[in-house]
C-alpha atoms as a PDB file:
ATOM      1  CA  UNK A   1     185.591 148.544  57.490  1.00  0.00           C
ATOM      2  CA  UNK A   2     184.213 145.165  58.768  1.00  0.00           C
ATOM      3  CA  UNK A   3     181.980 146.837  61.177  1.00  0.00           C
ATOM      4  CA  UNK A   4     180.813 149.036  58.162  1.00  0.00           C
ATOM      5  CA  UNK A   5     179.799 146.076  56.232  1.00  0.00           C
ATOM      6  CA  UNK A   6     178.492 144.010  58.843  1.00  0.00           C
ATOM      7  CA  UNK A   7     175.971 146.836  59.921  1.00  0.00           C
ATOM      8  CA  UNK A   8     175.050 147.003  56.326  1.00  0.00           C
ATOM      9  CA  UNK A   9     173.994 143.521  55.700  1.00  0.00           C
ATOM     10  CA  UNK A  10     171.872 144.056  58.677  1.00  0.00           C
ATOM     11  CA  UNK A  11     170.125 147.057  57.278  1.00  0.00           C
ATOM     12  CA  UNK A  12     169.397 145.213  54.007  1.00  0.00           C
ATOM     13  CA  UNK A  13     168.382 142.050  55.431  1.00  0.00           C
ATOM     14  CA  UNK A  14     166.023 144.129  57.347  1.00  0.00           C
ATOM     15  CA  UNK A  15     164.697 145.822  54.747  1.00  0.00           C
ATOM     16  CA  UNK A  16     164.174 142.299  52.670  1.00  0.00           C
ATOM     17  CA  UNK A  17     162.149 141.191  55.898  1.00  0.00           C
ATOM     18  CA  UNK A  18     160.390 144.308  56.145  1.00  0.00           C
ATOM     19  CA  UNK A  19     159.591 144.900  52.095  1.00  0.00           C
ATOM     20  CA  UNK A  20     156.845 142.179  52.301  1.00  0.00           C
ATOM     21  CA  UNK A  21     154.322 143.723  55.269  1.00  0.00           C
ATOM     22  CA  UNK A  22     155.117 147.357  52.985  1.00  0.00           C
ATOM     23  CA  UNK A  23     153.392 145.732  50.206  1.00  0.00           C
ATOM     24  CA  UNK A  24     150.052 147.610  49.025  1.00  0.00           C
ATOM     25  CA  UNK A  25     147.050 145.888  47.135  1.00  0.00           C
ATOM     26  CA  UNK A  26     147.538 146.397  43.423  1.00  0.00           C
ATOM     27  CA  UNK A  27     144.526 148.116  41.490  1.00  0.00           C
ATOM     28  CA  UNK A  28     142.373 146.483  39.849  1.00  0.00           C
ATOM     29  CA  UNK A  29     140.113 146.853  36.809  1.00  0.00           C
ATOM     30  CA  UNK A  30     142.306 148.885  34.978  1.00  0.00           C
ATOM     31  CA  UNK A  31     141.239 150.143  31.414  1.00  0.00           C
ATOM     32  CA  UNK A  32     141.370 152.710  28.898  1.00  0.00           C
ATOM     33  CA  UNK A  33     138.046 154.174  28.251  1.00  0.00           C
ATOM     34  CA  UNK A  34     137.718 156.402  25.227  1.00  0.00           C
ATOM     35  CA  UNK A  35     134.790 158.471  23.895  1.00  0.00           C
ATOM     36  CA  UNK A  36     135.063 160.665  20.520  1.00  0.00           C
ATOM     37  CA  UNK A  37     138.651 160.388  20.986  1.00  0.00           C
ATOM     38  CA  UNK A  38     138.565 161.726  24.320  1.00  0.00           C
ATOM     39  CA  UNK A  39     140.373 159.298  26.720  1.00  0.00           C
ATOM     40  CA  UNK A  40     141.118 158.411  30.288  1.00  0.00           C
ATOM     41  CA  UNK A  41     142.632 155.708  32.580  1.00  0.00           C
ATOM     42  CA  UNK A  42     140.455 153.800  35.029  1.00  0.00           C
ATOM     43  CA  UNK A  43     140.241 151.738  37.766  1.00  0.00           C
ATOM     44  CA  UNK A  44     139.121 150.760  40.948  1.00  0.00           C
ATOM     45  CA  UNK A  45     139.729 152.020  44.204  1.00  0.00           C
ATOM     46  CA  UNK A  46     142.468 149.933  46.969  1.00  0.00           C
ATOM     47  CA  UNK A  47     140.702 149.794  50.075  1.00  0.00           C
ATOM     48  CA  UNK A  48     142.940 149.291  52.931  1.00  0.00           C
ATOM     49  CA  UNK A  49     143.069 149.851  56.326  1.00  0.00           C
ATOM     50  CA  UNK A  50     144.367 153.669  57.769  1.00  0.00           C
ATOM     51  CA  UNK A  51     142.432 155.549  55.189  1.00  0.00           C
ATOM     52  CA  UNK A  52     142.708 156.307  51.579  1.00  0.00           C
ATOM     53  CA  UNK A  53     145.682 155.809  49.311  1.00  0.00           C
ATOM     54  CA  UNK A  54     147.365 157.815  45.979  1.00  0.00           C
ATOM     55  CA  UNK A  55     148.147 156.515  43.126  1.00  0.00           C
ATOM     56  CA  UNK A  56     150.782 157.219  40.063  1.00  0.00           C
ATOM     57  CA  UNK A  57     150.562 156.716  36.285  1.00  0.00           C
ATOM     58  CA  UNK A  58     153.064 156.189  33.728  1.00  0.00           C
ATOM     59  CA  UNK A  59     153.193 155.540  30.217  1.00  0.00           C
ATOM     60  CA  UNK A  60     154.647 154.802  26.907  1.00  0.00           C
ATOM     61  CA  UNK A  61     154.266 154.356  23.725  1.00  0.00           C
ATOM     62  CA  UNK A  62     155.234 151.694  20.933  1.00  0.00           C
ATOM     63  CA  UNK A  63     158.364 154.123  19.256  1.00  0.00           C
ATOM     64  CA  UNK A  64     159.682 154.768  23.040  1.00  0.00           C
ATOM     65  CA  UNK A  65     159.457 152.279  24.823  1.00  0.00           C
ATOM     66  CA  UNK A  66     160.539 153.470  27.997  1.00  0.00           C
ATOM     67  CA  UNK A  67     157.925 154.886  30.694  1.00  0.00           C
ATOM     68  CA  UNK A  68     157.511 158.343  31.693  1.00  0.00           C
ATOM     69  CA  UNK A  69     155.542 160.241  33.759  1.00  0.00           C
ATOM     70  CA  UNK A  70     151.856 161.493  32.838  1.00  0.00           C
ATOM     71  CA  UNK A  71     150.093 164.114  34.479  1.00  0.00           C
ATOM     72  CA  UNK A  72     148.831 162.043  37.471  1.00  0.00           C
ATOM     73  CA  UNK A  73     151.284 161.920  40.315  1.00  0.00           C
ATOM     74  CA  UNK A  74     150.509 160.994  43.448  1.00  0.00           C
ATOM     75  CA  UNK A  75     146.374 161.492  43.023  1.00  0.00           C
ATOM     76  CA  UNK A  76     143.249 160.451  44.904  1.00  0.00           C
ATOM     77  CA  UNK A  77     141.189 160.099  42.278  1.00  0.00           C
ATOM     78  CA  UNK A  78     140.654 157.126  40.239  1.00  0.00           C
ATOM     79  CA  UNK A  79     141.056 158.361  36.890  1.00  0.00           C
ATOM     80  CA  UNK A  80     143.398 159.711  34.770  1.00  0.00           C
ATOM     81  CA  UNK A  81     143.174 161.779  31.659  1.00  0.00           C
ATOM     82  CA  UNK A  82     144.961 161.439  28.477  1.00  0.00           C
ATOM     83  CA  UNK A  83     147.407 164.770  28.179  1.00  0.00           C
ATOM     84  CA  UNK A  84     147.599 166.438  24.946  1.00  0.00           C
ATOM     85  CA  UNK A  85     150.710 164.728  24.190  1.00  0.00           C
ATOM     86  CA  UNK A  86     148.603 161.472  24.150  1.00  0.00           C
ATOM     87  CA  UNK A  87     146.074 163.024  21.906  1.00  0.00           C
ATOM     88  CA  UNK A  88     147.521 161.141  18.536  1.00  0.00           C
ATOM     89  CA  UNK A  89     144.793 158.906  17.380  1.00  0.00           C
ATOM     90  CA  UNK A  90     147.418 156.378  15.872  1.00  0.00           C
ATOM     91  CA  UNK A  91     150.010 156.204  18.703  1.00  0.00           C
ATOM     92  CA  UNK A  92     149.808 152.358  20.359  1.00  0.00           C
ATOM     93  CA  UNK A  93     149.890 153.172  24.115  1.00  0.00           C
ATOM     94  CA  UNK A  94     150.495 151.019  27.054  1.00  0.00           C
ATOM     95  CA  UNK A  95     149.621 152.679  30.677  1.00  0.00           C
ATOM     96  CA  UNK A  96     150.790 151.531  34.313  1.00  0.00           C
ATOM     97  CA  UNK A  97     149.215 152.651  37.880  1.00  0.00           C
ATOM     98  CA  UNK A  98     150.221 151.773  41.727  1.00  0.00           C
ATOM     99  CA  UNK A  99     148.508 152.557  44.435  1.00  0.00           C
ATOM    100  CA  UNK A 100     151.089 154.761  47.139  1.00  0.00           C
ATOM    101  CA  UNK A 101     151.074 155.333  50.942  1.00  0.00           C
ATOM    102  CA  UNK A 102     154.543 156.981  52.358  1.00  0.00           C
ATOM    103  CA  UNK A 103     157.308 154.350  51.757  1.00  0.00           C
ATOM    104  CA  UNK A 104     154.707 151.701  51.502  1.00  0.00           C
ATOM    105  CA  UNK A 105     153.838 150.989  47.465  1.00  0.00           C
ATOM    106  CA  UNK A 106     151.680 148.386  45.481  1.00  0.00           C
ATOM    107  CA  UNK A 107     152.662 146.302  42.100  1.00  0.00           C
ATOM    108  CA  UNK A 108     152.103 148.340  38.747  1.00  0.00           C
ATOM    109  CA  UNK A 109     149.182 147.237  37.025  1.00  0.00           C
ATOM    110  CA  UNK A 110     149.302 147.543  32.816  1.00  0.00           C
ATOM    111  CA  UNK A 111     146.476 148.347  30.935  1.00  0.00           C
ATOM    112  CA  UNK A 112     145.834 147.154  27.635  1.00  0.00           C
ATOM    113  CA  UNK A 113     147.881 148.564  24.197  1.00  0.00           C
ATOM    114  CA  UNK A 114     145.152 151.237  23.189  1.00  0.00           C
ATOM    115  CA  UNK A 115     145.057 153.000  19.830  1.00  0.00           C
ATOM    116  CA  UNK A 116     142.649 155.569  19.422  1.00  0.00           C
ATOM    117  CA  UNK A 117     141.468 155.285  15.865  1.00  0.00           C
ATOM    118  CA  UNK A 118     140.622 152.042  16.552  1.00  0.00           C
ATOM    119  CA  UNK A 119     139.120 152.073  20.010  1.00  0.00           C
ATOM    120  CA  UNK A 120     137.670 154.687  20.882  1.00  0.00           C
ATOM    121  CA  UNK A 121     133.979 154.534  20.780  1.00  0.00           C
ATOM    122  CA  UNK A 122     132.146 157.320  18.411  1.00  0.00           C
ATOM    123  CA  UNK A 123     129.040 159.010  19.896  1.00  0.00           C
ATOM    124  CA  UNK A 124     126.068 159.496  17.550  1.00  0.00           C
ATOM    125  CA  UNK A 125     125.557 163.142  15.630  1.00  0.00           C
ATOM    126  CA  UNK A 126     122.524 165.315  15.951  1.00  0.00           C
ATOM    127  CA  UNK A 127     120.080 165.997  13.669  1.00  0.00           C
ATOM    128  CA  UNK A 128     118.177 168.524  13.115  1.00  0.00           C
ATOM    129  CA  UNK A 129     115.998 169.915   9.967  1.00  0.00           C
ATOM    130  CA  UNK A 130     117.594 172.190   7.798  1.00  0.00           C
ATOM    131  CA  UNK A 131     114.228 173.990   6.462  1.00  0.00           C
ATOM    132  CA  UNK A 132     111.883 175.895   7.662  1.00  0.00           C
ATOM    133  CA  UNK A 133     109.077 174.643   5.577  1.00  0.00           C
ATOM    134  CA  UNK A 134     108.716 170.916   4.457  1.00  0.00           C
ATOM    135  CA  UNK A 135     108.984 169.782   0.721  1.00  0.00           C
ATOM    136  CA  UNK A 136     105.985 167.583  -0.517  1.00  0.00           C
ATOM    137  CA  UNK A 137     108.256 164.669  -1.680  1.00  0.00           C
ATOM    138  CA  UNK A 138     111.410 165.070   0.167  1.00  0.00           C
ATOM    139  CA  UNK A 139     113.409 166.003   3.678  1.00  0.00           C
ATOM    140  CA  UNK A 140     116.458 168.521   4.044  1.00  0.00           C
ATOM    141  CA  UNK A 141     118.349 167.075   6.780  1.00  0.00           C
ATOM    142  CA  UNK A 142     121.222 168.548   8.376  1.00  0.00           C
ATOM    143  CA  UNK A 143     124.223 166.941  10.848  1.00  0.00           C
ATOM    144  CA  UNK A 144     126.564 167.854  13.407  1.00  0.00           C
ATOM    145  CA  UNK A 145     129.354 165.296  13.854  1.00  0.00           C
ATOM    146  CA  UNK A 146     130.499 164.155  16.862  1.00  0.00           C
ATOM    147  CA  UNK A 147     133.348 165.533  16.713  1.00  0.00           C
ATOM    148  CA  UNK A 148     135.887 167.260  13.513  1.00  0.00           C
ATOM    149  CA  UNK A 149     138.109 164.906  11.725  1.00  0.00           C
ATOM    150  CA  UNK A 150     141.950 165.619  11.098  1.00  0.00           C
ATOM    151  CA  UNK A 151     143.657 165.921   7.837  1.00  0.00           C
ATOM    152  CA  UNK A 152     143.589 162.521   6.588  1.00  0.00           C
ATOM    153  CA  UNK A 153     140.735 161.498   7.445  1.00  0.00           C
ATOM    154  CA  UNK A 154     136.803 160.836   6.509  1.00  0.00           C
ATOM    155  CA  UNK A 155     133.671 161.433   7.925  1.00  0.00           C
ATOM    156  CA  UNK A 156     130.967 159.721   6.388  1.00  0.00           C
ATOM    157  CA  UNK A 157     127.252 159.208   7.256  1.00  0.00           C
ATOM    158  CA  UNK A 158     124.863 156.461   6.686  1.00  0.00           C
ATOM    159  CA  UNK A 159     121.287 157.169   7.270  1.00  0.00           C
ATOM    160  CA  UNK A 160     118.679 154.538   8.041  1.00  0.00           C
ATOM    161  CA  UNK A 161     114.823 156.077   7.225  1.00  0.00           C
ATOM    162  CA  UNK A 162     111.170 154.437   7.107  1.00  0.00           C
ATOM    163  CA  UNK A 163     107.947 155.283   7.146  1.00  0.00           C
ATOM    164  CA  UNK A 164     106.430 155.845  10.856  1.00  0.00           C
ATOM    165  CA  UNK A 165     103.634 153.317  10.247  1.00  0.00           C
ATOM    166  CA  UNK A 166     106.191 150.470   8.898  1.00  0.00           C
ATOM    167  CA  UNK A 167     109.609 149.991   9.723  1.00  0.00           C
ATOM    168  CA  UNK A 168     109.764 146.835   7.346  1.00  0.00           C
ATOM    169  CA  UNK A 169     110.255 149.550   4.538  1.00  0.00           C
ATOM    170  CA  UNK A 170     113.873 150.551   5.807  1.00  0.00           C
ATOM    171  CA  UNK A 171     115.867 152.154   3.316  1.00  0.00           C
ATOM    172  CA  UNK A 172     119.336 153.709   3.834  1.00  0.00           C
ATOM    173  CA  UNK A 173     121.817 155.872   1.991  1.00  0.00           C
ATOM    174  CA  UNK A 174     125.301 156.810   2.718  1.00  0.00           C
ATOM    175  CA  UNK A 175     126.695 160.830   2.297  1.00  0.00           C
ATOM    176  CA  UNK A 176     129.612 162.636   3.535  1.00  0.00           C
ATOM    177  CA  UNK A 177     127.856 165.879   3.523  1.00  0.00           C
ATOM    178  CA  UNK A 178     126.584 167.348   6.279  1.00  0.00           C
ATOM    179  CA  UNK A 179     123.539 168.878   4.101  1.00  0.00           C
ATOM    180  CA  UNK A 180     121.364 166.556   2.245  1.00  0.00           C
ATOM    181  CA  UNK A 181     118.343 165.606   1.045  1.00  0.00           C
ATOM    182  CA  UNK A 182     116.501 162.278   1.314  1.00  0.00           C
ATOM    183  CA  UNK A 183     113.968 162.068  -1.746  1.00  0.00           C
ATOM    184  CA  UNK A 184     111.380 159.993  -3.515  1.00  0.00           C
ATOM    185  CA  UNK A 185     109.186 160.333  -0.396  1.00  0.00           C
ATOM    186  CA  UNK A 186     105.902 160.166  -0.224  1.00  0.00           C
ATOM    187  CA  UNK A 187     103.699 163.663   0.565  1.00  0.00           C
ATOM    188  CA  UNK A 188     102.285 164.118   3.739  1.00  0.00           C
ATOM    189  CA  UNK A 189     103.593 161.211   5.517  1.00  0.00           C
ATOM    190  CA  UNK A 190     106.166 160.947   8.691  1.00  0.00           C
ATOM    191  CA  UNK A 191     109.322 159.710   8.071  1.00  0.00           C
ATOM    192  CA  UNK A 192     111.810 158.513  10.888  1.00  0.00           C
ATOM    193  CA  UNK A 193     115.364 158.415  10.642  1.00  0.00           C
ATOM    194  CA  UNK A 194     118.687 157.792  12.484  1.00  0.00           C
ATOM    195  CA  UNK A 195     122.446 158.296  11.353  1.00  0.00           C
ATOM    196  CA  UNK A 196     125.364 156.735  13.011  1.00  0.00           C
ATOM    197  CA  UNK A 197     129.162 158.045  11.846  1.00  0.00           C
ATOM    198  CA  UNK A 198     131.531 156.002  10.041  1.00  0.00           C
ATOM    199  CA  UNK A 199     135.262 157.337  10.487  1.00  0.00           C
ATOM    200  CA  UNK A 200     137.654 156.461   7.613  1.00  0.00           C
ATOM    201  CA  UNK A 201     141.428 156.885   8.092  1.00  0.00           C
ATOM    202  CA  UNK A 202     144.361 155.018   6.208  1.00  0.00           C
ATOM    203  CA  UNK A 203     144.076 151.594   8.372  1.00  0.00           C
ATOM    204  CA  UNK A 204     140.950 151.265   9.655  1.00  0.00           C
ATOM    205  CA  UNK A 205     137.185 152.200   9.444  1.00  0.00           C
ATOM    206  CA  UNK A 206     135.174 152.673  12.757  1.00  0.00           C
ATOM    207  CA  UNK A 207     131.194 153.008  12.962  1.00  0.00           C
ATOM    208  CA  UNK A 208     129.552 155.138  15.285  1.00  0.00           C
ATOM    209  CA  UNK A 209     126.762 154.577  17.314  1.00  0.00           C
ATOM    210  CA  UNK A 210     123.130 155.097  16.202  1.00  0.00           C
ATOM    211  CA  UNK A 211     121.288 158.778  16.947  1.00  0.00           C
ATOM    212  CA  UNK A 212     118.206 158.499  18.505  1.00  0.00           C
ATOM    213  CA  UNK A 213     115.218 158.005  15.965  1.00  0.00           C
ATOM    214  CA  UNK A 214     113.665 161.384  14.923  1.00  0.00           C
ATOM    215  CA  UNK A 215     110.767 161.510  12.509  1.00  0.00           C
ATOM    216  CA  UNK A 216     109.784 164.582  10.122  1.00  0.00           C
ATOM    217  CA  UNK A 217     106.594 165.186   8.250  1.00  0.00           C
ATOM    218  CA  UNK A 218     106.701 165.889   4.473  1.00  0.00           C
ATOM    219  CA  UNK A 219     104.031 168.819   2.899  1.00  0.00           C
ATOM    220  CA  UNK A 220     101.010 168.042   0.458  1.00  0.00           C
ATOM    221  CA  UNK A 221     101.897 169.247  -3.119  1.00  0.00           C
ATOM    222  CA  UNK A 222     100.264 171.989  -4.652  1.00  0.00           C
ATOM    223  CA  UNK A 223      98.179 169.579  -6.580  1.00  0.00           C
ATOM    224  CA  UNK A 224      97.003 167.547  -3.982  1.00  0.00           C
ATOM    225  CA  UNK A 225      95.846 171.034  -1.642  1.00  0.00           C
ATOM    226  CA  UNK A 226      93.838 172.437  -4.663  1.00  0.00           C
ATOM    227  CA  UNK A 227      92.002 169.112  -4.484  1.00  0.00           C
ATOM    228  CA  UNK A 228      91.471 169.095  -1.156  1.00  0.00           C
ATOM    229  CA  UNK A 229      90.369 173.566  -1.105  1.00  0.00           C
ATOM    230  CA  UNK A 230      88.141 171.989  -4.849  1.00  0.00           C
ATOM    231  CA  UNK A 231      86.893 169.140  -2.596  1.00  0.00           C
ATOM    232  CA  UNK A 232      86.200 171.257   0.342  1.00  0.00           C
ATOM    233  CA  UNK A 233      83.998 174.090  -1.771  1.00  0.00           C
ATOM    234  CA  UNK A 234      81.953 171.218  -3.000  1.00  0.00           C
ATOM    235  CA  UNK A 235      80.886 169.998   0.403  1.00  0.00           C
ATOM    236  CA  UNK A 236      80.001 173.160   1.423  1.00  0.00           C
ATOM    237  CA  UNK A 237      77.475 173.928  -1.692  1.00  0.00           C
ATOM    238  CA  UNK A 238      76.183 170.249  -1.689  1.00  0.00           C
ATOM    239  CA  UNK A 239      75.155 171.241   1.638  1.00  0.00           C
ATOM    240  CA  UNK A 240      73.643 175.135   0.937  1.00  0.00           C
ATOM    241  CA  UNK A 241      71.853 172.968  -1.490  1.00  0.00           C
ATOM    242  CA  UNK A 242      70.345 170.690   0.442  1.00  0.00           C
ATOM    243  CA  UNK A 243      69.381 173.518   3.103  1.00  0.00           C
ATOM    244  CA  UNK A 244      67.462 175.728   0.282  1.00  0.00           C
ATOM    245  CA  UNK A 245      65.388 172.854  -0.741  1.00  0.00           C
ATOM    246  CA  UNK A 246      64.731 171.726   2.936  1.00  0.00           C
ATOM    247  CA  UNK A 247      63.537 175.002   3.332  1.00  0.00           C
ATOM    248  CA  UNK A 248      61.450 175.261   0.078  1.00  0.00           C
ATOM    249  CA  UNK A 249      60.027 172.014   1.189  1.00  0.00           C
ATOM    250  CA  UNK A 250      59.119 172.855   4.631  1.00  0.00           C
ATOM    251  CA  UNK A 251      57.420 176.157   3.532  1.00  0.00           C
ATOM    252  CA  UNK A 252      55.410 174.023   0.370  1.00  0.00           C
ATOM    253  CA  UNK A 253      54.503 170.921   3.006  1.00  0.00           C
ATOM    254  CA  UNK A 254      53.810 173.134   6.228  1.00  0.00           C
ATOM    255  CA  UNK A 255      50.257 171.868   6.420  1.00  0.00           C
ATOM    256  CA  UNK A 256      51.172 168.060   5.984  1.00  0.00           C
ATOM    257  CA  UNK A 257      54.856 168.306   8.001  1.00  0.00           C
ATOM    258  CA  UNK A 258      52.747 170.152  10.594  1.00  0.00           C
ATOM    259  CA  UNK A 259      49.842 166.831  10.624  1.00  0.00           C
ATOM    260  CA  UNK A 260      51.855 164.176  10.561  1.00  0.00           C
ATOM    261  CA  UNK A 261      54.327 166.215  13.515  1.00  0.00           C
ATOM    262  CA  UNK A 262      51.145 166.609  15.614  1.00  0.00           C
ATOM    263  CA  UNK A 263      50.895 164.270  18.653  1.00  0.00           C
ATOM    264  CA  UNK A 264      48.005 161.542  18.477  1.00  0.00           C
ATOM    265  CA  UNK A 265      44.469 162.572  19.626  1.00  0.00           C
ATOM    266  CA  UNK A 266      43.796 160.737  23.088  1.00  0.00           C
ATOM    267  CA  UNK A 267      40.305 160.691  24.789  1.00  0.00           C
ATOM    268  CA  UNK A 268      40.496 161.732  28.097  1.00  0.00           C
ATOM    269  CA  UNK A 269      40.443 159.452  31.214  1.00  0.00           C
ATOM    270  CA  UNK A 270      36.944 160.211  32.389  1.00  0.00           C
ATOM    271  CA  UNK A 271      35.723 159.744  29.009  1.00  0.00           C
ATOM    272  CA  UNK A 272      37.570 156.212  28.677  1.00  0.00           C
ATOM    273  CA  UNK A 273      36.355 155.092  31.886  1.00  0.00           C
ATOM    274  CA  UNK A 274      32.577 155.569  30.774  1.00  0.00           C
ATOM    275  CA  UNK A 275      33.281 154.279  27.492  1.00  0.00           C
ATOM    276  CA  UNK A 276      34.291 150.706  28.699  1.00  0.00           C
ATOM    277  CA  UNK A 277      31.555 150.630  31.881  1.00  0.00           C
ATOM    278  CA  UNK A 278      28.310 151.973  30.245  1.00  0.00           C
ATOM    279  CA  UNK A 279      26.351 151.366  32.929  1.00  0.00           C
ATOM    280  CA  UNK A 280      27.968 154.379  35.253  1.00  0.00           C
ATOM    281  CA  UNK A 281      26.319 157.716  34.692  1.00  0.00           C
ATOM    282  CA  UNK A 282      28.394 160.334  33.365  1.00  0.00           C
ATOM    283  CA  UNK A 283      27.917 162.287  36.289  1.00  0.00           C
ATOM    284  CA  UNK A 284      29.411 159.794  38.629  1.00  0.00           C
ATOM    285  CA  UNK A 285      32.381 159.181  36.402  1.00  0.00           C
ATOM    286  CA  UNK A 286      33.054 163.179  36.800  1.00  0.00           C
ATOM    287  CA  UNK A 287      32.182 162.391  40.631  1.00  0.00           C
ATOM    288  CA  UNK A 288      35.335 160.139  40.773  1.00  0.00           C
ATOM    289  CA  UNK A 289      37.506 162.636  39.327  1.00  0.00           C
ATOM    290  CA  UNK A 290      36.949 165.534  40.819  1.00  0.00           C
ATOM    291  CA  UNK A 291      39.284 165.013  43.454  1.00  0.00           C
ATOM    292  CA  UNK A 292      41.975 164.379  40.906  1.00  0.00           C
ATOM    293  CA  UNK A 293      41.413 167.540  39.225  1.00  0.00           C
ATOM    294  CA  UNK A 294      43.308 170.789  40.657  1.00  0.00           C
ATOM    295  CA  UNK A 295      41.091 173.139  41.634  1.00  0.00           C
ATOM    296  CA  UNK A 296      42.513 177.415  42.187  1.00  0.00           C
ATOM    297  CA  UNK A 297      40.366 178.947  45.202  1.00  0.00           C
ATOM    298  CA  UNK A 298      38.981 182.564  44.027  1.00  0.00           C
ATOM    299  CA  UNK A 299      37.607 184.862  46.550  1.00  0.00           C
ATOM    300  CA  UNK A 300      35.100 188.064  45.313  1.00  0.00           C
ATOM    301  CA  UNK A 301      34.620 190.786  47.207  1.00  0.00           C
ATOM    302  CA  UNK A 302      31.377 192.987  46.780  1.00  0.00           C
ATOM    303  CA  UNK A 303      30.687 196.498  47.376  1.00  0.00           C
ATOM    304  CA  UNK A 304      27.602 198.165  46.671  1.00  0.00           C
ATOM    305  CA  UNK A 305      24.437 199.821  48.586  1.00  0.00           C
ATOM    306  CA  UNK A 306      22.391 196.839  49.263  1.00  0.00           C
ATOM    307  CA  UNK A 307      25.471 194.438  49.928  1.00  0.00           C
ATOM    308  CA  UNK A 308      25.576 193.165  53.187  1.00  0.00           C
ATOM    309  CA  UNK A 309      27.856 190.135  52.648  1.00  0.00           C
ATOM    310  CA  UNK A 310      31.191 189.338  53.450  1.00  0.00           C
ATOM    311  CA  UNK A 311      33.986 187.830  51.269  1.00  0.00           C
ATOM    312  CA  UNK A 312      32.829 184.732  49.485  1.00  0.00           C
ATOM    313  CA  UNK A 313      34.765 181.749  48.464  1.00  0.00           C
ATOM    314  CA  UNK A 314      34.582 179.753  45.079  1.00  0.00           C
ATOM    315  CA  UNK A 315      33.761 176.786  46.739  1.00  0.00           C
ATOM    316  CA  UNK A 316      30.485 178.706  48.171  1.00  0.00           C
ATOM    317  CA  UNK A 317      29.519 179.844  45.075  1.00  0.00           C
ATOM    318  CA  UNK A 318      29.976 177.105  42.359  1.00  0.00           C
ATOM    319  CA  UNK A 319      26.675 174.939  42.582  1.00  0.00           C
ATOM    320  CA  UNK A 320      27.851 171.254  43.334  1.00  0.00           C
ATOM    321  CA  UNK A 321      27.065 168.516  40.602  1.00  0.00           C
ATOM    322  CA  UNK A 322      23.780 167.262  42.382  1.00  0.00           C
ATOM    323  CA  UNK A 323      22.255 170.769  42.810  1.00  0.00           C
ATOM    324  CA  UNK A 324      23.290 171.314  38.730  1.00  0.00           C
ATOM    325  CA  UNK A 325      21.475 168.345  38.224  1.00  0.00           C
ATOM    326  CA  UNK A 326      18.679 168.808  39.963  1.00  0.00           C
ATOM    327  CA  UNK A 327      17.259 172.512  37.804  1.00  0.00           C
ATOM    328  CA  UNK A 328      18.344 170.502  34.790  1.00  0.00           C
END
């Protein structure tokens, strides 16, 4: 019986000396993240030496306070999800996790009490236009929560719109329907809007975050598109108008529209030239330009009895200024 003892105070000295070096690193950043009431444990991963490690989750709750197992035994992951059992948005719950390699184990590592109703975060609705075709002086507007509220409790939305050309004109309301109408707007002018959720239960109110701004047009009003189709006709015969008595004018005034449209008479270069020397002959000044003038070679054949000649060039037979001159 001695020996029996003896051999073991030597186991469970052994396994005092040996507990230490079996010792893992606890986890850390551990927290409850929740999102429309949908909830997980986090945290971050142990690194240690001789590859990755499992970890273990427990919980329990405020009435029992005694921990139990969850569904996240021995995982390599680094999250846990709430099981339905958890899903009670009122319950105060505390969660534990260890990290786990064979025999070896880390410290558990609480979270935070978390209550759902009062911290989770709420995601913003959509919206979306219930119409098909705008009203002149008002929007139809119609939500889709984030998620459905339980017996007991209230969803209610408060709606933030303004004109798209100010925002200093922010106006809000507050509805729990999912339908409604925003009125007193002005006609064919863009509105932009954004809802956030506000969750009422019997001991606390949370408020949702913000939907992304969307803007919607309103319609003209029947009054102000007869003005406009009134305005429109009016343009068009002030303008027939003006055409039939720019025509009748035109057709009365051809002879003076068609003078005072003509280009202005210009004496020719020649003529200039001679005009401002006097003392050059008229002949010479015509001398000097025949080079600049273009000149088109013609060539006239003859056939007859008593024709003897060849083809004959322009050039031979157009008399040259001097000869002209001389039989005048």
């Amino acid at each position: 019986q001695g020996f029996l003892l003896c051999h073991f105070n030597l186991i469970f000295v052994s396994l005092l000396i040996l507990e230490p070096s079996a010792r893992l690193p606890a986890p850390q950043g551990v927290m409850v993240y929740s999102y429309n009431f949908r909830s997980s444990l986090r945290w971050s991963p142990v690194e240690v030496d001789g590859g990755p490690l499992l970890y273990t989750v427990h919980f329990k709750t405020a009435a029992f306070n005694q921990w139990d197992e969850m569904n996240c035994t021995r995982i390599s992951g680094t999250e846990c999800r709430f099981p339905q059992l958890l899903n009670e948005r009122s319950w105060t719950v505390t969660l534990r996790v260890r990290a786990e390699r064979g025999p070896a184990v880390s410290d558990w590592v609480q979270s935070e009490p978390f209550v759902a109703e009062r911290n989770t975060t709420i995601g913003p609705p959509r919206v979306s236009s219930a119409a098909e075709a705008a009203f002149p002086h008002s929007l139809l507007l119609s939500i889709t929560p984030p998620f459905a509220p339980r017996p007991g409790e209230l969803l209610q939305y408060r709606v933030s719109y303004w004109e798209n050309a100010t925002r200093a004109t922010r106006k809000e309301l507050k509805t729990s329907s999912s339908l409604f109408k925003i009125t007193d707007l002005k006609e064919s002018t863009l509105y932009c809007l954004e809802v956030r959720v506000e969750l009422q239960t019997l001991y606390c109110n949370i408020s949702g975050l913000p939907s992304a701004p969307q803007c919607y047009s309103t319609a003209l009003s029947e009054a102000t598109t007869t003005g406009y189709a009134i305005l429109i006709f009016l343009l068009i015969l002030v303008i027939l108008i003006f055409a039939i008595v720019g025509l009748f004018l035109i057709q009365r005034y051809h002879t003076t529209i068609k003078y005072w449209s003509q280009a202005p008479f210009r004496i020719p270069s020649h003529f200039e030239e001679y005009l401002q020397d006097p003392s050059l002959t008229f002949p010479e000044v015509l001398e000097n330009h025949v080079q600049d003038d273009p000149c088109d070679f013609l060539s006239v054949v003859c056939s007859g009895e008593g024709s003897q000649e060849g083809p004959t060039s322009a050039e031979d037979k157009a008399p040259s200024p001097g000869s002209s001159r001389e039989s005048e």
